[in-house]
N, C-alpha and C. Protein backbone atom coordinates (compact mmCIF):
# COMPACT_ATOMS: atom_id res chain seq x y z
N UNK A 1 99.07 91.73 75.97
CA UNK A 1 100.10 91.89 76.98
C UNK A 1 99.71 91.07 78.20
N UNK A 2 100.41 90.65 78.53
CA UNK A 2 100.21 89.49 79.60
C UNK A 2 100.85 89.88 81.06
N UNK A 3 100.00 90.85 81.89
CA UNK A 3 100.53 91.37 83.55
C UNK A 3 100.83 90.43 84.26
N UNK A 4 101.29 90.31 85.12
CA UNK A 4 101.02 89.05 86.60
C UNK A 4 100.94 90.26 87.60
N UNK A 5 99.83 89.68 88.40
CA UNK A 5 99.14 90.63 89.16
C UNK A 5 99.19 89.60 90.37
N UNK A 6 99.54 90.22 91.52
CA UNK A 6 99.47 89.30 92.45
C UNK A 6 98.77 90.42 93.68
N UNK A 7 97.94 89.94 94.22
CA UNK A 7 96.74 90.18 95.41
C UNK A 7 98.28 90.06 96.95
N UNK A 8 97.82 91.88 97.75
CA UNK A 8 98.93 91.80 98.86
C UNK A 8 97.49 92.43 99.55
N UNK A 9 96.87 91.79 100.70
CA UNK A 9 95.77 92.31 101.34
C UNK A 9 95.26 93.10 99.53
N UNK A 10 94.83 94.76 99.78
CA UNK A 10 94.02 95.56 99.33
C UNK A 10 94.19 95.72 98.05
N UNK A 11 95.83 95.67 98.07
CA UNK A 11 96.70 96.20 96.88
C UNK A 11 96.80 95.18 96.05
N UNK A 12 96.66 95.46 94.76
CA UNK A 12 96.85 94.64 93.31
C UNK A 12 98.80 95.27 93.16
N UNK A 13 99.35 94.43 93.40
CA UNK A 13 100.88 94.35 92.59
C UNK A 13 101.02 93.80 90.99
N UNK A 14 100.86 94.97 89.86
CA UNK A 14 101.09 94.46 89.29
C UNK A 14 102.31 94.65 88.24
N UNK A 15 103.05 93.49 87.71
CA UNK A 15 104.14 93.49 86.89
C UNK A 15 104.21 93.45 85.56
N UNK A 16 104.48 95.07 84.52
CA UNK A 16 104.57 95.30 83.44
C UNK A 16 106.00 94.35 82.66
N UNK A 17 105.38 93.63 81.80
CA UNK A 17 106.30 93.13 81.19
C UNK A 17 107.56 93.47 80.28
N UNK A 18 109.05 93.52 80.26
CA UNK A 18 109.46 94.12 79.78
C UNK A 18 109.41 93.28 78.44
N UNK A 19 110.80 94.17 77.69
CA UNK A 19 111.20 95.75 77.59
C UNK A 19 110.98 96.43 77.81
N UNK A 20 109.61 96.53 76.48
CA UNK A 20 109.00 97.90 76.79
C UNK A 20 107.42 98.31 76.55
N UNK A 21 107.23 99.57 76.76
CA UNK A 21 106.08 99.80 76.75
C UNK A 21 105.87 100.88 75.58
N UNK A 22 105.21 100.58 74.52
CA UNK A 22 105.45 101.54 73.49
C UNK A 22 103.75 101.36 72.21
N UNK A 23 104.33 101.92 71.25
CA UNK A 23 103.41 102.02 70.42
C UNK A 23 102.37 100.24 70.13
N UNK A 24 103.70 99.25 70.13
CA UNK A 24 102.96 98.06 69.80
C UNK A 24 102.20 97.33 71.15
N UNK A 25 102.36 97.86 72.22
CA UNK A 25 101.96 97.38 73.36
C UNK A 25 100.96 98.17 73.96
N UNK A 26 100.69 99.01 73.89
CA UNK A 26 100.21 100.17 74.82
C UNK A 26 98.69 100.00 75.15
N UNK A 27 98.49 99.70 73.65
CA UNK A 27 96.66 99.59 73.95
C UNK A 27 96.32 98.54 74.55
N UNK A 28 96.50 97.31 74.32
CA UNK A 28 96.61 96.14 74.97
C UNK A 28 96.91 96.49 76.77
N UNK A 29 97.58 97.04 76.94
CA UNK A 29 97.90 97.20 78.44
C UNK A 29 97.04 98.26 79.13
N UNK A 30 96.90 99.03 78.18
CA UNK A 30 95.23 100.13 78.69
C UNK A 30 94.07 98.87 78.46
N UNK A 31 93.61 97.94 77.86
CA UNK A 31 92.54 97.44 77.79
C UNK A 31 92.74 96.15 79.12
N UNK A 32 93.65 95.23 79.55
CA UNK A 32 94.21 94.82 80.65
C UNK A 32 93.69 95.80 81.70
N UNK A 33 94.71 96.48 81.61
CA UNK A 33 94.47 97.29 83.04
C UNK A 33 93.11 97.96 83.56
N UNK A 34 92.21 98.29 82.45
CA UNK A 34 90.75 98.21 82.48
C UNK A 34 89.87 97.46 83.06
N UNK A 35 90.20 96.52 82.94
CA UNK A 35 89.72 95.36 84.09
C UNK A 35 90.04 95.44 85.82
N UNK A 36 90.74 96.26 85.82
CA UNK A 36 90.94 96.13 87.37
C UNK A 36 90.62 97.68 88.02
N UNK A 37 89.98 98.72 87.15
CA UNK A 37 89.67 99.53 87.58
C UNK A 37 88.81 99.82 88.61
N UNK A 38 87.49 99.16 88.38
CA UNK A 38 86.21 99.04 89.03
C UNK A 38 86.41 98.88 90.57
N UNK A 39 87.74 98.02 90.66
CA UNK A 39 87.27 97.51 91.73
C UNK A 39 88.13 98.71 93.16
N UNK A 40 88.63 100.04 92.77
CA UNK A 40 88.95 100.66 94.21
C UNK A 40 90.43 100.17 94.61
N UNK A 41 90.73 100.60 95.56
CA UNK A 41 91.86 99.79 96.55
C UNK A 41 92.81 100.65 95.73
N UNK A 42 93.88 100.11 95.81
CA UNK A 42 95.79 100.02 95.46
C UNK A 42 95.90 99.19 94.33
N UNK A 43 96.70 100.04 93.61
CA UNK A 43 97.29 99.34 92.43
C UNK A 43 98.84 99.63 92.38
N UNK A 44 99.78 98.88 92.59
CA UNK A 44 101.11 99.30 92.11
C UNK A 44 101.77 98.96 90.63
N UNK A 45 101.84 99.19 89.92
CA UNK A 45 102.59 99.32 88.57
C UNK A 45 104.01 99.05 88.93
N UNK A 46 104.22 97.56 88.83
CA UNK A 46 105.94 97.37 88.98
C UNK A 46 106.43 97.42 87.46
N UNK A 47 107.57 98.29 87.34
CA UNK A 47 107.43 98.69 85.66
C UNK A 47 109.80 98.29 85.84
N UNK A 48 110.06 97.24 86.92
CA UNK A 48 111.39 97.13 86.92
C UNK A 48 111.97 96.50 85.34
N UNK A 49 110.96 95.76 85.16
CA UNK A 49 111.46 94.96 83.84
C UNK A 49 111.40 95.99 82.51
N UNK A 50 110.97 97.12 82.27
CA UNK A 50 110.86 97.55 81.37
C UNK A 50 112.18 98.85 81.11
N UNK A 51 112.99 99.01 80.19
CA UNK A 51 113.66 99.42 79.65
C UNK A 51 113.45 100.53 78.65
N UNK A 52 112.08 100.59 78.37
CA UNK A 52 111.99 101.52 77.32
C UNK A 52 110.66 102.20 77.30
N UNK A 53 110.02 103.20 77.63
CA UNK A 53 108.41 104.10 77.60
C UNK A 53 108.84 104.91 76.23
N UNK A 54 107.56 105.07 75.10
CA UNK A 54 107.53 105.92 74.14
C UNK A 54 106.65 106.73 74.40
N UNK A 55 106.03 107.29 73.77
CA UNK A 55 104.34 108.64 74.19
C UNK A 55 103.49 108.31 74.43
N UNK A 56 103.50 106.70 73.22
CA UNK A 56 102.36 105.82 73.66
C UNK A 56 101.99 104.87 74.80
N UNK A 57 103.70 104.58 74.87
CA UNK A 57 103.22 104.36 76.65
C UNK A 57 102.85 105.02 77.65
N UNK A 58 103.82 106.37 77.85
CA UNK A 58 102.87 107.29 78.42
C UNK A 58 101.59 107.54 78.56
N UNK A 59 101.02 107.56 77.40
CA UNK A 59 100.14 108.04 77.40
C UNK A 59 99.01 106.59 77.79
N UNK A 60 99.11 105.40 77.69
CA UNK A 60 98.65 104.64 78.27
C UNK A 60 98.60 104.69 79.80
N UNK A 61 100.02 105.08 80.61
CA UNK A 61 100.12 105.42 82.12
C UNK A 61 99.36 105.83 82.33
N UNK A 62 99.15 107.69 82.17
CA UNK A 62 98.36 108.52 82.16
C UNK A 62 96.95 108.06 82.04
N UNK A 63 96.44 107.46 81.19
CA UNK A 63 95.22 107.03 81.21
C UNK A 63 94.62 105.84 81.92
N UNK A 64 95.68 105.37 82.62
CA UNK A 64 95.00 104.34 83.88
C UNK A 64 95.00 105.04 84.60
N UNK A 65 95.88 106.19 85.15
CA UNK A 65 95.94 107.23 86.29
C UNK A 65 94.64 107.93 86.93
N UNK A 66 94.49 108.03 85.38
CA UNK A 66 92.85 109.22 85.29
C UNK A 66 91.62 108.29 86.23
N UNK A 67 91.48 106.97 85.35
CA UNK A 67 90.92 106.29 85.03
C UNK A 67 90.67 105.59 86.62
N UNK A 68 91.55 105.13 87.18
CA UNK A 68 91.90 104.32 88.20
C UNK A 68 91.25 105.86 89.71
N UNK A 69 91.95 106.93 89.23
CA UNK A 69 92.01 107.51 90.19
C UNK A 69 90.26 108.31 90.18
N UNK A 70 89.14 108.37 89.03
CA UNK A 70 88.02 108.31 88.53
C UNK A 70 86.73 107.46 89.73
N UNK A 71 87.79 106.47 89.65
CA UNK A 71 86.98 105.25 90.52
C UNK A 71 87.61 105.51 92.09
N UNK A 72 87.94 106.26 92.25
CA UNK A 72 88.57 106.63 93.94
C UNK A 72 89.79 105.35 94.37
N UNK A 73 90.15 105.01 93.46
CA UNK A 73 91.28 104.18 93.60
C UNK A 73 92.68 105.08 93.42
N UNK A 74 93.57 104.42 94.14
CA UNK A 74 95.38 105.16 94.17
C UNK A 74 96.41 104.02 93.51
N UNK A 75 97.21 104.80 92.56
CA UNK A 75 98.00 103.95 91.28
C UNK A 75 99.22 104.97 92.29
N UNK A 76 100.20 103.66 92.13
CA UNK A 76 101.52 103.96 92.29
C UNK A 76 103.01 103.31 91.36
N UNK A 77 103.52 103.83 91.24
CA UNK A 77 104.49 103.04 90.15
C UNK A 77 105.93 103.00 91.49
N UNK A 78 106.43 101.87 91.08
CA UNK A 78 107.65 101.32 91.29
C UNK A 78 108.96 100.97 90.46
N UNK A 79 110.10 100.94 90.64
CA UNK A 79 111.07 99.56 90.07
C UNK A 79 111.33 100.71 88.84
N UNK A 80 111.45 102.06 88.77
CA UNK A 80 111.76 102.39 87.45
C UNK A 80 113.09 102.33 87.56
N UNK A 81 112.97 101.89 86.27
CA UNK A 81 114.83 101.70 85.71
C UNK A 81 115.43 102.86 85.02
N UNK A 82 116.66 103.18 84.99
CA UNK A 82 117.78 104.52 84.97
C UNK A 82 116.74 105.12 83.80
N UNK A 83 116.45 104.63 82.65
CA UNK A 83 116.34 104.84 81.22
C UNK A 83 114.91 105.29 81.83
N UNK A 84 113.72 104.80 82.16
CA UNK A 84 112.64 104.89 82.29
C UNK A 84 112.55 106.30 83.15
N UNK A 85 113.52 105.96 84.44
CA UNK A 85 112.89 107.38 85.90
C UNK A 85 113.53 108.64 84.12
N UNK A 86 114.71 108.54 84.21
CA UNK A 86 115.10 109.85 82.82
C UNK A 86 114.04 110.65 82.36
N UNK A 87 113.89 109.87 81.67
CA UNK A 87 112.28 109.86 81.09
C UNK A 87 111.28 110.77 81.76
N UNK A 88 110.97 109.92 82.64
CA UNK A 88 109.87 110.53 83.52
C UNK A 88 110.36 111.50 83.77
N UNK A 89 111.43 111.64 84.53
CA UNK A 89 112.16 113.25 84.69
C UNK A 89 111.96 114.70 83.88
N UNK A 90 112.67 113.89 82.43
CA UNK A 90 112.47 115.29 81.45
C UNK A 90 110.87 115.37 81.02
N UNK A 91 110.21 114.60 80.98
CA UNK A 91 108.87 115.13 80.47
C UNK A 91 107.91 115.42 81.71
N UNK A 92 108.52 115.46 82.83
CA UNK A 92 108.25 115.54 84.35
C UNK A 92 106.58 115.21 85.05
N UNK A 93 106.77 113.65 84.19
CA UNK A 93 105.75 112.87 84.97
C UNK A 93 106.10 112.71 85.98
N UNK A 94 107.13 112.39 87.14
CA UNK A 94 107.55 112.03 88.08
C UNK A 94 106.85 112.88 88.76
N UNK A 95 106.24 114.24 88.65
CA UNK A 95 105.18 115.28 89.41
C UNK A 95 104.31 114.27 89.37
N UNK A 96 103.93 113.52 88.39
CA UNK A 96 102.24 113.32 88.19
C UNK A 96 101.93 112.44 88.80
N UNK A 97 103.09 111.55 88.60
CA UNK A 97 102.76 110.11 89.33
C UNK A 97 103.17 109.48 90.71
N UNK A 98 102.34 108.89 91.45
CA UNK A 98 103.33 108.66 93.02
C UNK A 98 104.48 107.35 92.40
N UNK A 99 105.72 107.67 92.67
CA UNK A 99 106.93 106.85 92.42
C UNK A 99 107.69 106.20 93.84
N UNK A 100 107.88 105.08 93.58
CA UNK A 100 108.69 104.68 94.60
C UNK A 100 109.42 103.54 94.13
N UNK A 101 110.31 103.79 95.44
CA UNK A 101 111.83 102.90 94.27
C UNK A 101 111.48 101.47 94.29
N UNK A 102 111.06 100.34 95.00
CA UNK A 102 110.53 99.30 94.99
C UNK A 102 109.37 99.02 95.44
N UNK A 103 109.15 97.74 95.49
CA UNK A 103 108.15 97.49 95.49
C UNK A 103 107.92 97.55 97.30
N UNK A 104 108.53 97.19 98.35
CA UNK A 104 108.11 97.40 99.44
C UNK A 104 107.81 98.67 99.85
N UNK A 105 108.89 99.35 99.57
CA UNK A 105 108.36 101.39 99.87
C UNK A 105 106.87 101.30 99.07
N UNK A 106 106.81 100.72 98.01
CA UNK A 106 105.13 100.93 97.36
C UNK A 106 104.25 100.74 98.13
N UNK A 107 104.33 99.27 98.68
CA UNK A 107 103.14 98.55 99.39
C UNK A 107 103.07 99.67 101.04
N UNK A 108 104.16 100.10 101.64
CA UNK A 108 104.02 100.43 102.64
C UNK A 108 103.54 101.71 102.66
N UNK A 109 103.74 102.36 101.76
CA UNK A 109 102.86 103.55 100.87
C UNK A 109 101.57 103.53 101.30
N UNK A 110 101.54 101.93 100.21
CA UNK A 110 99.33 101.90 100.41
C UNK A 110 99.15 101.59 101.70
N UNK A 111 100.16 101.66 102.31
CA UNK A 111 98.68 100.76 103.94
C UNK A 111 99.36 102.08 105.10
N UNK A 112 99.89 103.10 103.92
CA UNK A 112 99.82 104.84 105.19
C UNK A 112 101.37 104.41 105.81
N UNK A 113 102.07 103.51 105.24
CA UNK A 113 103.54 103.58 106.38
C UNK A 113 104.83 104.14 105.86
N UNK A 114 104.39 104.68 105.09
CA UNK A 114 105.84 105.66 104.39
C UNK A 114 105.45 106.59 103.10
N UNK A 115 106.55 107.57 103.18
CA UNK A 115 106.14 108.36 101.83
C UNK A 115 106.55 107.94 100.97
N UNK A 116 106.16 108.29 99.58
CA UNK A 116 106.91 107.69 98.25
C UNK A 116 108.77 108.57 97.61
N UNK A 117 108.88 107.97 96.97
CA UNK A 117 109.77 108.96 96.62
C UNK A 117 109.52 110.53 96.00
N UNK A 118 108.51 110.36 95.70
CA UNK A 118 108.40 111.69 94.89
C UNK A 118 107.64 112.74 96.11
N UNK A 119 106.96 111.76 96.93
CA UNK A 119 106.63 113.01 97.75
C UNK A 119 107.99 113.51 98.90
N UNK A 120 108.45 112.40 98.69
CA UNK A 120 109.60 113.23 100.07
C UNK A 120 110.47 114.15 98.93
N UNK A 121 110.14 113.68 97.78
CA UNK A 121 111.56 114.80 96.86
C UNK A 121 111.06 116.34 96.93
């Protein structure tokens, strides 16, 4: 799976490729995203392009979450699309994870200048 990650000051922005994120992708994007654990700071998960999460994507999320948040680092997701926030809704990750609707509410998130969506909900 191939991210583009682009450096904003602290925060790693990075962009999940769509469709989707599912059984044939998942591990690949847990072993990616592994690489950027170590290093602390902000990570945003722009996930606008993707259309479709299965369990296994989930469950890939979830395990950078752990993982990221392990190393005293903060994961935030952005850009979910109708099909994707759903999702998150009924299996009510949207508790688990900090969400915000783009990518600027994200970034202003990490540097303390606004709440996310899920915390003001």
């Amino acid at each position: 799976m191939q991210l583009t990650v682009d450096r904003i000051g602290q925060v790693a922005l990075v962009t999940i490729p769509g469709p989707n994120l599912d059984a044939g992708n998942a591990e690949s994007f847990k072993l990616v995203t592994e690489s950027m654990m170590g290093q602390g700071g902000h990570i945003v998960l722009d996930m606008s392009e993707l259309e479709f999460v299965d369990s296994s994507g989930l469950g890939a999320l979830l395990s950078c979450l752990r993982r990221f948040s392990h190393f005293g680092g903060e994961l935030r997701l952005c850009g979910l699309t109708k099909p994707v926030r759903v999702l998150f809704e009924l299996v009510r990750m949207h508790r688990v994870f900090e969400i915000c609707n783009d990518r600027a509410e994200a970034l202003r998130a990490c540097q303390g200048g606004g709440e996310s969506a899920t915390a003001a909900a």
